[in-house]
Every structure is written in structure tokens, then in C-alpha cells.
C-alpha atoms as a PDB file:
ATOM      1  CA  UNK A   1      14.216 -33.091  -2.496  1.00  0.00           C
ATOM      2  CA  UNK A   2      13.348 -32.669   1.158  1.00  0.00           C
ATOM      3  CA  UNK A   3      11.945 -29.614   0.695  1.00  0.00           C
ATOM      4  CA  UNK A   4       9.817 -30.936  -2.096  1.00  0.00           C
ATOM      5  CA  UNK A   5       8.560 -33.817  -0.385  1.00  0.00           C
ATOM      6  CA  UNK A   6       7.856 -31.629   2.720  1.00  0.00           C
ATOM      7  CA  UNK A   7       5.418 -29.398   0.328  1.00  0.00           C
ATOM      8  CA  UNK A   8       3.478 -32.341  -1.229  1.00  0.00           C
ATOM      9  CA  UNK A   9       2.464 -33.327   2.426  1.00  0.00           C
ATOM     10  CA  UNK A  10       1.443 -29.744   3.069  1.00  0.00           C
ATOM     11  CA  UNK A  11      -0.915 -29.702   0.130  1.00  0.00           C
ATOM     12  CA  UNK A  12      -2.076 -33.180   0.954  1.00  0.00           C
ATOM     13  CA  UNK A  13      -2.506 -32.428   4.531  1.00  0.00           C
ATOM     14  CA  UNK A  14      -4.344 -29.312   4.427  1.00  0.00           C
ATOM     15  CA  UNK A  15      -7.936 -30.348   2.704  1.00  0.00           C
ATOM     16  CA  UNK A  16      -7.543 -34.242   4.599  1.00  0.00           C
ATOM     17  CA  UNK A  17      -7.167 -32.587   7.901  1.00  0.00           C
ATOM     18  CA  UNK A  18     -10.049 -30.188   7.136  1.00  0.00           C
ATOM     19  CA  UNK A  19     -12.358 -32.188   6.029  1.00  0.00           C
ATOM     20  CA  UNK A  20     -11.724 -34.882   9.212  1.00  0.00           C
ATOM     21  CA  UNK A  21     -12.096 -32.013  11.323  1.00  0.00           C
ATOM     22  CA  UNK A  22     -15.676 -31.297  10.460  1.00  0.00           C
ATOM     23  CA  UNK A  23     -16.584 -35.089  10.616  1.00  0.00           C
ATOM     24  CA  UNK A  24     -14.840 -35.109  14.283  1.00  0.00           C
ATOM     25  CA  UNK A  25     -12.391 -37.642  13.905  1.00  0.00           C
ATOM     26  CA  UNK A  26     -10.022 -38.080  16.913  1.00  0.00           C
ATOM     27  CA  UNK A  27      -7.056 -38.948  14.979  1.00  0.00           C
ATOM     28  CA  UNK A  28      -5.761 -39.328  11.680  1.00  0.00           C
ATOM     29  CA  UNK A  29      -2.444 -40.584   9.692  1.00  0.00           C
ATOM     30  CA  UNK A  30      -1.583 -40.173   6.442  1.00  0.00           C
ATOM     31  CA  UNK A  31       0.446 -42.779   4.320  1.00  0.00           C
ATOM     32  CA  UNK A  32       2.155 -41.757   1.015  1.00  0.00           C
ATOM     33  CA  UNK A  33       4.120 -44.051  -1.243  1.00  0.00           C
ATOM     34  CA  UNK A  34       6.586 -43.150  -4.041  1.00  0.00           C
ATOM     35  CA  UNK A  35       8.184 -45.190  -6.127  1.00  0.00           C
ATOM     36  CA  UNK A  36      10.814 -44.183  -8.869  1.00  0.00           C
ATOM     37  CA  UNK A  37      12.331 -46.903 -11.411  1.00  0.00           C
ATOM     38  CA  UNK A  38      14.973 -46.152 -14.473  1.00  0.00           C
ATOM     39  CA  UNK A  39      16.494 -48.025 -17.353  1.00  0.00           C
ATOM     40  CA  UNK A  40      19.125 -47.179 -20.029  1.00  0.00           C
ATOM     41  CA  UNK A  41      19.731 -49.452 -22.428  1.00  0.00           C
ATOM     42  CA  UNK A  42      21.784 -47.798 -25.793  1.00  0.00           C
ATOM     43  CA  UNK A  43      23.431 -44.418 -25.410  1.00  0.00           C
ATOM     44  CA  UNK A  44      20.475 -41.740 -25.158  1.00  0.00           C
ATOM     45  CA  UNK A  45      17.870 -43.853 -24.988  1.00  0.00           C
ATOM     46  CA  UNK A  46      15.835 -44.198 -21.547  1.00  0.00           C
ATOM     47  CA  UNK A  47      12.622 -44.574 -19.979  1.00  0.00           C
ATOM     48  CA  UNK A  48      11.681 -43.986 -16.561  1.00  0.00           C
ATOM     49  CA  UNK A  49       7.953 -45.008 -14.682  1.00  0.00           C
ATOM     50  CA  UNK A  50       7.052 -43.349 -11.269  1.00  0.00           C
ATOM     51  CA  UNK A  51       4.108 -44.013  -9.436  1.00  0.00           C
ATOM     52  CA  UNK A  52       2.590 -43.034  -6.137  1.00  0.00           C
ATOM     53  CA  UNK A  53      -0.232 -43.870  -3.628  1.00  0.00           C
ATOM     54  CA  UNK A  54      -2.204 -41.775  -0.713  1.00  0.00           C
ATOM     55  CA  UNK A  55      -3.541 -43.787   1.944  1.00  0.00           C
ATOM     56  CA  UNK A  56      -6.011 -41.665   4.849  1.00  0.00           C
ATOM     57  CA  UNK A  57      -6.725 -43.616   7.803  1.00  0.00           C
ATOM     58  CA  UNK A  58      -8.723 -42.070  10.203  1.00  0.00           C
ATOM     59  CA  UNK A  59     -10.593 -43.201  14.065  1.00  0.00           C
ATOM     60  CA  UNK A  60     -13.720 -41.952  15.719  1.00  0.00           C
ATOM     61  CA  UNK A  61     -13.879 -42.530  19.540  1.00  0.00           C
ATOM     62  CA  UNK A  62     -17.134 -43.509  20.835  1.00  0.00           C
ATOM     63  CA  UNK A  63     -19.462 -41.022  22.353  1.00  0.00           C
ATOM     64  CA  UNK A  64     -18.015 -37.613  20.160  1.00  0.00           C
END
């Protein structure tokens, strides 16, 4: 799972940190929110939701 989470924020990373690089920004963080929720009820039958969220904040400094 580690490894898997540790390759999402590569591909997220990559193009965000890019793309701030060219508009100058002095720093950046990047927020990411999963969220994983199961249910069984009778024998075989389940259902499952997952849902996620990417939050990019990023500061100029005056004068660059």
C-alpha cells in the first residue's frame, strides 16, 4: 500500500510542481485525502464507496 500511495504522489507531484515552477512560486504543499468505507450485510453481498480530494496550495514572495 505504501508503495502505492508513494506513486500516486509522484504522478500528482510531477505536472503541480512543473507548472508552479514556471509561474515562480516560492513554495508549494500538496494535500491529498482518501477515504475508504465498507458494508456487508447478507453473506456475499457488499458495497464499498471511496472517494478522494487534491488540494494545491501555493505562495509567491513579493518582489520575484
Amino acid at each position: 500500500m505504501g508503495e502505492r500511495i508513494r506513486g500516486l504522489v509522484g504522478v500528482l507531484t510531477a505536472p503541480i510542481q512543473q507548472a508552479l515552477e514556471g509561474a515562480k512560486a516560492a513554495e508549494w504543499t500538496l494535500e491529498v485525502t482518501m477515504g475508504l468505507k465498507g458494508e456487508t450485510g447478507l453473506p456475499f453481498i457488499a458495497k464499498g464507496e471511496a472517494n478522494g480530494a487534491v488540494k494545491v496550495t501555493a505562495k509567491w514572495t513579493k518582489g520575484s
